[in-house]
PDB file of N, CA and C in Angstrom:
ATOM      1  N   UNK A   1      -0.427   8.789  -7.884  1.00  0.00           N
ATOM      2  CA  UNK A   1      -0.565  10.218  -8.064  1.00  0.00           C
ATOM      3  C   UNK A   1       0.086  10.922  -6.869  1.00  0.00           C
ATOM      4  N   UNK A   2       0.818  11.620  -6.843  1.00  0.00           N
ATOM      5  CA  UNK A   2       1.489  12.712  -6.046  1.00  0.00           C
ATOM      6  C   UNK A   2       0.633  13.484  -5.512  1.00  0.00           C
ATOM      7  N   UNK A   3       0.749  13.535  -4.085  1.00  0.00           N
ATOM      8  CA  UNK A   3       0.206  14.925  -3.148  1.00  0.00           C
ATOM      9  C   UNK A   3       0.924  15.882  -2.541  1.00  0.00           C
ATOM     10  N   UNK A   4       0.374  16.681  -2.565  1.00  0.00           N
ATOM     11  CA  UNK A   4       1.398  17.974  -1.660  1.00  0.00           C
ATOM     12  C   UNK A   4       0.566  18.418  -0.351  1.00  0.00           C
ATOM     13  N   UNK A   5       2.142  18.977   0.561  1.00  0.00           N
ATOM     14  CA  UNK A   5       1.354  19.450   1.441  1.00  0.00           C
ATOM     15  C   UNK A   5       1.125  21.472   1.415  1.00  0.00           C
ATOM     16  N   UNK A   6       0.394  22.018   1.685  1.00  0.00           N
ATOM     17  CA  UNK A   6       1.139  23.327   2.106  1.00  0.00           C
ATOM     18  C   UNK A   6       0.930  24.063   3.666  1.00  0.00           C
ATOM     19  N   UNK A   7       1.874  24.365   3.866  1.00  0.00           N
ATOM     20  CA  UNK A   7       2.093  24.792   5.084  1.00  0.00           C
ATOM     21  C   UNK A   7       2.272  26.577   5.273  1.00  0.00           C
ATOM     22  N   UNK A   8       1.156  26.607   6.151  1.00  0.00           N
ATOM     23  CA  UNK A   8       0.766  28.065   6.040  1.00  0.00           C
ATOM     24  C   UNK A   8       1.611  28.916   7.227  1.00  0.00           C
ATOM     25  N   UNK A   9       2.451  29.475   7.444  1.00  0.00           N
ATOM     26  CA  UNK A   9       3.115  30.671   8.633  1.00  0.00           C
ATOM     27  C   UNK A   9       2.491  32.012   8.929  1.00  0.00           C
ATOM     28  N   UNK A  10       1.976  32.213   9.989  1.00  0.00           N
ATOM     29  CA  UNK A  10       1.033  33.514  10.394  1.00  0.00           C
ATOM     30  C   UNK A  10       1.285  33.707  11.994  1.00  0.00           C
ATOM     31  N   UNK A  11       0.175  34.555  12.052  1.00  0.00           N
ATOM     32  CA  UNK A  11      -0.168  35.150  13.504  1.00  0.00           C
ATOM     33  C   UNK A  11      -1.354  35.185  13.444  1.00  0.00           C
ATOM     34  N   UNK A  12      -1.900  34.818  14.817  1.00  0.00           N
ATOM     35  CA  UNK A  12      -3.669  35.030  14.784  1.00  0.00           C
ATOM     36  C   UNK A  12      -3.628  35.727  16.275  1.00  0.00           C
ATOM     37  N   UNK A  13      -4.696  36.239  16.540  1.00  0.00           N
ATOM     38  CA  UNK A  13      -5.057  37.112  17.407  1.00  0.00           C
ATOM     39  C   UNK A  13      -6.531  36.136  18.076  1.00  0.00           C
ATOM     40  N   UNK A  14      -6.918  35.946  18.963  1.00  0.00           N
ATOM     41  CA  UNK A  14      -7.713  35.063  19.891  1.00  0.00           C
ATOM     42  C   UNK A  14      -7.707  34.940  21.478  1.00  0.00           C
ATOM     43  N   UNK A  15      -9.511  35.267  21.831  1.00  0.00           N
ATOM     44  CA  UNK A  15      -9.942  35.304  23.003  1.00  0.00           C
ATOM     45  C   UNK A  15     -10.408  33.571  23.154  1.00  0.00           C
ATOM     46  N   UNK A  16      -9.977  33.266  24.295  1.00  0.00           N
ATOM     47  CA  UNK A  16     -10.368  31.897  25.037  1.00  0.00           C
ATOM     48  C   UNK A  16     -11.139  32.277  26.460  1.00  0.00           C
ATOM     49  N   UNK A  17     -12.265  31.877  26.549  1.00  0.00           N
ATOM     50  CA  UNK A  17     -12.893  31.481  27.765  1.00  0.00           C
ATOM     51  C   UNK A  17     -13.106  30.324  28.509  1.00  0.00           C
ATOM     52  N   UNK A  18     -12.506  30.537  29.485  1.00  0.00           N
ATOM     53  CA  UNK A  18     -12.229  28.964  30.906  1.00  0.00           C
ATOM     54  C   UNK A  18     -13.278  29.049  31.514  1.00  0.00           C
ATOM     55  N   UNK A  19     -13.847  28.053  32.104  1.00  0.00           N
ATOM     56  CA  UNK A  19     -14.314  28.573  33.227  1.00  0.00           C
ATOM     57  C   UNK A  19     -13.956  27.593  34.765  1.00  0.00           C
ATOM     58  N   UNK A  20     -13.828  28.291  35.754  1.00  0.00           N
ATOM     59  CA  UNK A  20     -13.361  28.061  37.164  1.00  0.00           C
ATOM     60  C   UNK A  20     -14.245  27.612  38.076  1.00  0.00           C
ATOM     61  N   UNK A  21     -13.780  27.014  39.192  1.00  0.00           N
ATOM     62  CA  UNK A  21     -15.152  26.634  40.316  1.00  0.00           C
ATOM     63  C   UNK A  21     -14.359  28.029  41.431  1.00  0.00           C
ATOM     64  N   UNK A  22     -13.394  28.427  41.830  1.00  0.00           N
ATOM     65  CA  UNK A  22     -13.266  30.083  42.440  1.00  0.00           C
ATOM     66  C   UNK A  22     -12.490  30.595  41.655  1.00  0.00           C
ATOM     67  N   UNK A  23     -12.505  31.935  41.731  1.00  0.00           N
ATOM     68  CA  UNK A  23     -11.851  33.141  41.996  1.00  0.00           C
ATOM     69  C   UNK A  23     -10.236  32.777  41.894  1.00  0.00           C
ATOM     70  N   UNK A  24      -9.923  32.404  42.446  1.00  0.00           N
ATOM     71  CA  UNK A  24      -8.105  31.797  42.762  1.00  0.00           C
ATOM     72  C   UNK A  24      -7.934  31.415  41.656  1.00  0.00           C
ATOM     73  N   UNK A  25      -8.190  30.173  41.545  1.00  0.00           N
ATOM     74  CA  UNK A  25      -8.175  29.460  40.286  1.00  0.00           C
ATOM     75  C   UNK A  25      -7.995  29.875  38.828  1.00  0.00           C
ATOM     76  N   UNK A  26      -8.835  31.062  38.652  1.00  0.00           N
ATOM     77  CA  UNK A  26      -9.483  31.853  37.596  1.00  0.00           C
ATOM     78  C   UNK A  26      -8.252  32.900  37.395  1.00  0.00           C
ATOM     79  N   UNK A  27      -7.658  33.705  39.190  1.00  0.00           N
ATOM     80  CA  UNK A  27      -6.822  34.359  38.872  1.00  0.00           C
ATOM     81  C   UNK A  27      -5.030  34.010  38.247  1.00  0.00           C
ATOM     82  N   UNK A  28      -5.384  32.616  38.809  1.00  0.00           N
ATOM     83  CA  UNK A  28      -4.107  31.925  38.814  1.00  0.00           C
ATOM     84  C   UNK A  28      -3.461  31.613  36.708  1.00  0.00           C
ATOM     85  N   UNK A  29      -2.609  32.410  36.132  1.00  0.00           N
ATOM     86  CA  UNK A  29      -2.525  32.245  34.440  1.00  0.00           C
ATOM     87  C   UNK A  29      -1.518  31.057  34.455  1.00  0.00           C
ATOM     88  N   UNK A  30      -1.646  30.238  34.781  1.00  0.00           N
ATOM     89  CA  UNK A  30      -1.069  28.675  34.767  1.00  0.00           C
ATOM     90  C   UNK A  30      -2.319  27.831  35.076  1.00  0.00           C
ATOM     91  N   UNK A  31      -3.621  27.836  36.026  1.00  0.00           N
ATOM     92  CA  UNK A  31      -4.363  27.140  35.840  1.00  0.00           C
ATOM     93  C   UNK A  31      -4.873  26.666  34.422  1.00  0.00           C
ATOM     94  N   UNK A  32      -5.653  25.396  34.236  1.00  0.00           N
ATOM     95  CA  UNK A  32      -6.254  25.413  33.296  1.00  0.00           C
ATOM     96  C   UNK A  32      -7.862  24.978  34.052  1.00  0.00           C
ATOM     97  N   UNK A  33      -8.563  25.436  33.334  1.00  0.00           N
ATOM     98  CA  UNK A  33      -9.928  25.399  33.710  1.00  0.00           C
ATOM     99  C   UNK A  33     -10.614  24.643  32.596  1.00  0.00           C
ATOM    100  N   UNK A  34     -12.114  24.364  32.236  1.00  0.00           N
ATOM    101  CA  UNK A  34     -12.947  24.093  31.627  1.00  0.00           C
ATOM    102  C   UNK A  34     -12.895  24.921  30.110  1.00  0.00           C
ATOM    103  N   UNK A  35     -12.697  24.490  29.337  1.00  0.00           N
ATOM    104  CA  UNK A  35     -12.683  25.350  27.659  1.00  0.00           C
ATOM    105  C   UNK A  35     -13.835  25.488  27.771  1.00  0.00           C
ATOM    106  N   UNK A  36     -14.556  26.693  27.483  1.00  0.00           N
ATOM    107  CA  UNK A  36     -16.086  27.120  27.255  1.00  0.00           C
ATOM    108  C   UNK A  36     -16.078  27.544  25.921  1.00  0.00           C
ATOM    109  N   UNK A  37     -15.430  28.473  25.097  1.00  0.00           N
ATOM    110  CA  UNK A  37     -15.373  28.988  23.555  1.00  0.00           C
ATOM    111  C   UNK A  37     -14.313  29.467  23.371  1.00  0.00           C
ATOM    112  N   UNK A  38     -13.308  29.324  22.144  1.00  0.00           N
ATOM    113  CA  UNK A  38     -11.824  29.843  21.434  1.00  0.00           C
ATOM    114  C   UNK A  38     -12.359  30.590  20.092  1.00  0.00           C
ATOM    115  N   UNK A  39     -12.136  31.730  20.128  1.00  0.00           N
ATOM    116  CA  UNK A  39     -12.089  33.021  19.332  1.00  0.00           C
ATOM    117  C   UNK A  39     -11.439  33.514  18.239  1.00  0.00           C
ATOM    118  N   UNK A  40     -11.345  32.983  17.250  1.00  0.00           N
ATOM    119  CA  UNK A  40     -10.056  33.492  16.353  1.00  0.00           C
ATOM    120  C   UNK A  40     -10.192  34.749  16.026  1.00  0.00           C
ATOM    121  N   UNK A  41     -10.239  35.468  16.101  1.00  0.00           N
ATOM    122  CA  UNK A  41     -10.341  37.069  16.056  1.00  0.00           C
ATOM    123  C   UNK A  41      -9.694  37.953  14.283  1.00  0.00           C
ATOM    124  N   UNK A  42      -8.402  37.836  13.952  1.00  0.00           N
ATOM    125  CA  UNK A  42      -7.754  37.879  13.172  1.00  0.00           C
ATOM    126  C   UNK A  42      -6.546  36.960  12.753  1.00  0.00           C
ATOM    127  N   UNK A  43      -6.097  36.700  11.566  1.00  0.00           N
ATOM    128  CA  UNK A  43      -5.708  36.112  11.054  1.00  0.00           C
ATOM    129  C   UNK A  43      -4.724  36.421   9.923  1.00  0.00           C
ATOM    130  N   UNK A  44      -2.947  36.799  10.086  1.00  0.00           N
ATOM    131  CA  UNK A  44      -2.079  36.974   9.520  1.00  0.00           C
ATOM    132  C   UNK A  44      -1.546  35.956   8.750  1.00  0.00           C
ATOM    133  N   UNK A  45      -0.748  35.466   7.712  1.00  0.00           N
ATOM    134  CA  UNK A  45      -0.395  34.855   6.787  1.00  0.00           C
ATOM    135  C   UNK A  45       1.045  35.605   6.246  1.00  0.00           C
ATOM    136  N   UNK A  46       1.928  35.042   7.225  1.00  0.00           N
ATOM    137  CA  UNK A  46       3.505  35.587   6.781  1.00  0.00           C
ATOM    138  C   UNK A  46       3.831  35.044   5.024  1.00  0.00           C
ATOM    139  N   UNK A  47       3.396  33.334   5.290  1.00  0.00           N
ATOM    140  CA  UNK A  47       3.981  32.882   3.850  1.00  0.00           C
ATOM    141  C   UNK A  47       3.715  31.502   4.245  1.00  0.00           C
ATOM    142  N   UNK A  48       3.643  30.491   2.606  1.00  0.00           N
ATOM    143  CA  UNK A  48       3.293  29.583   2.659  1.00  0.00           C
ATOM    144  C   UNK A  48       4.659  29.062   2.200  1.00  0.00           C
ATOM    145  N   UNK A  49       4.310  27.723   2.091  1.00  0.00           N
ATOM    146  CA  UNK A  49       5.461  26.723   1.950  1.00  0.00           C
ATOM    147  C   UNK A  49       4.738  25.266   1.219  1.00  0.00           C
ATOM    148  N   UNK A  50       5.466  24.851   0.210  1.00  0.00           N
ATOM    149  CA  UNK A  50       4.737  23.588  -0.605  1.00  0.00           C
ATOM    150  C   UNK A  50       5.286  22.476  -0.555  1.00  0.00           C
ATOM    151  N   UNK A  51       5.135  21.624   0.144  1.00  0.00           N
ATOM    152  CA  UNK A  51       6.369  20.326  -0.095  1.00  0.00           C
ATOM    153  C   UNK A  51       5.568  19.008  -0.474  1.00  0.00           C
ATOM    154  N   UNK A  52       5.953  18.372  -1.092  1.00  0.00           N
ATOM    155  CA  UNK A  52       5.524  16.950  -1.891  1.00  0.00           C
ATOM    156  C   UNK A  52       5.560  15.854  -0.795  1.00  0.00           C
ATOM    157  N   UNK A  53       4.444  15.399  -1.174  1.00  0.00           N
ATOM    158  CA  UNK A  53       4.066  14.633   0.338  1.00  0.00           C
ATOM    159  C   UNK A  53       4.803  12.959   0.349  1.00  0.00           C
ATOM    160  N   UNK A  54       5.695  12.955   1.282  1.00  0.00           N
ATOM    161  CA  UNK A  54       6.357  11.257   1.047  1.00  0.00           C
ATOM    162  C   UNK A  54       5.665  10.029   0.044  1.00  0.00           C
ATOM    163  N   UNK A  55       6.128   9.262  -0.408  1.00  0.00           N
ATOM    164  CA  UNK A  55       5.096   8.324  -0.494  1.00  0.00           C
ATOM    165  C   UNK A  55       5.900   7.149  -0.064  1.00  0.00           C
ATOM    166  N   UNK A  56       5.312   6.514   0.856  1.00  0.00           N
ATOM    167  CA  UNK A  56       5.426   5.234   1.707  1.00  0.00           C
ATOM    168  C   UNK A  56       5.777   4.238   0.592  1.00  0.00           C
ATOM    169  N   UNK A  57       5.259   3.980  -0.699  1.00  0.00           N
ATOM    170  CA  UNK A  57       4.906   2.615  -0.850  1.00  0.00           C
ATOM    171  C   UNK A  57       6.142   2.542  -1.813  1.00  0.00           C
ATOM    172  N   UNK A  58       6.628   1.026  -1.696  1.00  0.00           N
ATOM    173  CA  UNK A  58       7.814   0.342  -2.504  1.00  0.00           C
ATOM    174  C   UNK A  58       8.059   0.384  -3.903  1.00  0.00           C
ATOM    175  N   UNK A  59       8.945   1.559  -4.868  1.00  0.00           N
ATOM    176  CA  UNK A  59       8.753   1.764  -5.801  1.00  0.00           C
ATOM    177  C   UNK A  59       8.436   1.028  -6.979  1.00  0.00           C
ATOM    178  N   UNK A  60       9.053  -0.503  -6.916  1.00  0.00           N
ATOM    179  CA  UNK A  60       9.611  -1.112  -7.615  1.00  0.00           C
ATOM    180  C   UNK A  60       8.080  -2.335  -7.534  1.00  0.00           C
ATOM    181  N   UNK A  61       7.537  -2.281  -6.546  1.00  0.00           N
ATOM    182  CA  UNK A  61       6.556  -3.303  -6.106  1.00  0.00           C
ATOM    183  C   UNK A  61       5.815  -3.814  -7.172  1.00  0.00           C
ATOM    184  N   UNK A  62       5.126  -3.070  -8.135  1.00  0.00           N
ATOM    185  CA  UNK A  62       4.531  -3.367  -9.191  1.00  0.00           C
ATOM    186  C   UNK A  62       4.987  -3.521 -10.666  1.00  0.00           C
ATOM    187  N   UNK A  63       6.317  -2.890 -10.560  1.00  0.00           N
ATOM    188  CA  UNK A  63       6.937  -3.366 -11.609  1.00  0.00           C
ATOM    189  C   UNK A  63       7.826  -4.882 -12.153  1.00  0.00           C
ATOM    190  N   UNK A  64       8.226  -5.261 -10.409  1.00  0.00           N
ATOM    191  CA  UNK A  64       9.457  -6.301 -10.822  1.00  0.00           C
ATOM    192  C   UNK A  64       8.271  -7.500  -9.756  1.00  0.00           C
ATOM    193  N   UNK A  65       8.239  -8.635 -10.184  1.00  0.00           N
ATOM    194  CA  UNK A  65       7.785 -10.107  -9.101  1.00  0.00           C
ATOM    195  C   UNK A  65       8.864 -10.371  -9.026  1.00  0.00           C
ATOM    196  N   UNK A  66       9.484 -10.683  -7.473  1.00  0.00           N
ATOM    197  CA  UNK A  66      10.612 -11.245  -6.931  1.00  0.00           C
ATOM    198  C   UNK A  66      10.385 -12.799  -7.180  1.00  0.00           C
ATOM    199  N   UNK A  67      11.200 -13.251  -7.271  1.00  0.00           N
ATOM    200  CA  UNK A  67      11.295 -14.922  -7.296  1.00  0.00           C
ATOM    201  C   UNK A  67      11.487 -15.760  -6.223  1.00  0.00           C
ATOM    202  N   UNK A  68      10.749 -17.024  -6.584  1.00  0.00           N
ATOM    203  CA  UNK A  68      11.182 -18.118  -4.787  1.00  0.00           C
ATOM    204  C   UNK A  68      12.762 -17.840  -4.642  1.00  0.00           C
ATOM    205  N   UNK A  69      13.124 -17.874  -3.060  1.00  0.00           N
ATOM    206  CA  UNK A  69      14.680 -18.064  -3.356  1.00  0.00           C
ATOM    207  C   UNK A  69      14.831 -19.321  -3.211  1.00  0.00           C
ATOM    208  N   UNK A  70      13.584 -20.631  -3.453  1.00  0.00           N
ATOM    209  CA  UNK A  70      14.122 -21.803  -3.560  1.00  0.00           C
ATOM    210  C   UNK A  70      14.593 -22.187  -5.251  1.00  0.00           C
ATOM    211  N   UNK A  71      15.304 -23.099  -5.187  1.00  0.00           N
ATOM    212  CA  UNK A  71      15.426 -24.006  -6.657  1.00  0.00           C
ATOM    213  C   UNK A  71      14.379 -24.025  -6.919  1.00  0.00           C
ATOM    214  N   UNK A  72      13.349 -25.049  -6.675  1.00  0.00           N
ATOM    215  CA  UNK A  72      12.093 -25.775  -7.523  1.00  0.00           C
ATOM    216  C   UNK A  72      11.309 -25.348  -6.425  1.00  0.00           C
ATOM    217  N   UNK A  73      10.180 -24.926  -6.878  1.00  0.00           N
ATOM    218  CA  UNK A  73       9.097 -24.241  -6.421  1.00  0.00           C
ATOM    219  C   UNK A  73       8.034 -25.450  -6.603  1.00  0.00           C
ATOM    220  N   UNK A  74       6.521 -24.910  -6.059  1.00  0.00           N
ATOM    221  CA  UNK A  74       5.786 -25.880  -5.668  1.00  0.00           C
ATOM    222  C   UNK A  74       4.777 -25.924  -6.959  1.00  0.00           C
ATOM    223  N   UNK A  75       4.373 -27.024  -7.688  1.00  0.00           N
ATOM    224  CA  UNK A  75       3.558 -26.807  -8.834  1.00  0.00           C
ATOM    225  C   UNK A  75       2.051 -26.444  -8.404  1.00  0.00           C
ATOM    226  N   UNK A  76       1.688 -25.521  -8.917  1.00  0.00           N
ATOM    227  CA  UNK A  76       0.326 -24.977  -8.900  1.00  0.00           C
ATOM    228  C   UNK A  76      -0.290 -25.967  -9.560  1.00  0.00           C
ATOM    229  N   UNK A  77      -1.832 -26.179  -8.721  1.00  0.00           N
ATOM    230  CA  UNK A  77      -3.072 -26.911  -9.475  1.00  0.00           C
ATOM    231  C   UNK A  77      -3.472 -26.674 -10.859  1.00  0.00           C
ATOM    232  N   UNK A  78      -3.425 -27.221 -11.668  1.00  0.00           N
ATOM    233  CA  UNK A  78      -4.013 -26.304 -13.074  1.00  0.00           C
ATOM    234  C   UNK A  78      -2.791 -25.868 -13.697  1.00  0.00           C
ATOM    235  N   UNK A  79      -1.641 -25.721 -13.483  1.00  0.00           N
ATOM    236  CA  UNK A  79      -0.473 -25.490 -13.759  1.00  0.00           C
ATOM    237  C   UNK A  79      -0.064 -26.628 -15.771  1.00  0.00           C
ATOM    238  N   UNK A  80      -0.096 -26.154 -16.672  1.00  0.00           N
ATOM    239  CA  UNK A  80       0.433 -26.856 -17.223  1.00  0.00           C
ATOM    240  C   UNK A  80       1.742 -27.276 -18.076  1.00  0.00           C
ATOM    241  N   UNK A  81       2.524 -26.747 -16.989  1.00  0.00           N
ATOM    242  CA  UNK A  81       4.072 -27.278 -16.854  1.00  0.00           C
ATOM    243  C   UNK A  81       4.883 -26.063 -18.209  1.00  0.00           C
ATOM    244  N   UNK A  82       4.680 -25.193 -18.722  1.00  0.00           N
ATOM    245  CA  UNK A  82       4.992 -24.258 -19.376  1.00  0.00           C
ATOM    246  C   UNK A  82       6.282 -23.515 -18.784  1.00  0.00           C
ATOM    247  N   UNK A  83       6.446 -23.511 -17.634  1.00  0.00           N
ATOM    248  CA  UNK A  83       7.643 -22.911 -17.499  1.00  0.00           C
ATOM    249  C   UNK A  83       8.959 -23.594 -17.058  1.00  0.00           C
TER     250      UNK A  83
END
């Protein structure tokens, strides 16, 4: 069965709170501090996008059994010589 993905394009608007051991640190907008709570505030939606999700597995796998690439193969137990 086929899956899709969709992929959503927006803008969101969001407050993050750090927290610091000083002042410096806190003032400094390249530090990173402690994540305390992330805010999503609002939430824009330019446009979506739908694409069909790969599928990994070998098309053919269940349709075709590949054969020994030897001549004579090994007789199975219980085998009664039919082929």
């Amino acid at each position: 069965m086929s899956k899709y993905l969709r992929y959503q394009y927006g803008e969101a608007s969001f407050t993050q709170v750090e927290r610091f051991d000083n002042v410096e640190k806190a003032a400094d907008p390249s530090a990173k501090g402690e994540s305390v709570e992330i805010k999503v505030d609002d939430i824009k939606i330019n446009f979506s996008k739908v694409n069909k999700e790969k599928d990994e597995r070998v098309k053919d796998s269940s349709a075709k059994v590949q054969r020994s690439p030897r001549k004579e193969t090994q007789k199975v137990s219980g085998d009664k010589g039919l082929s």
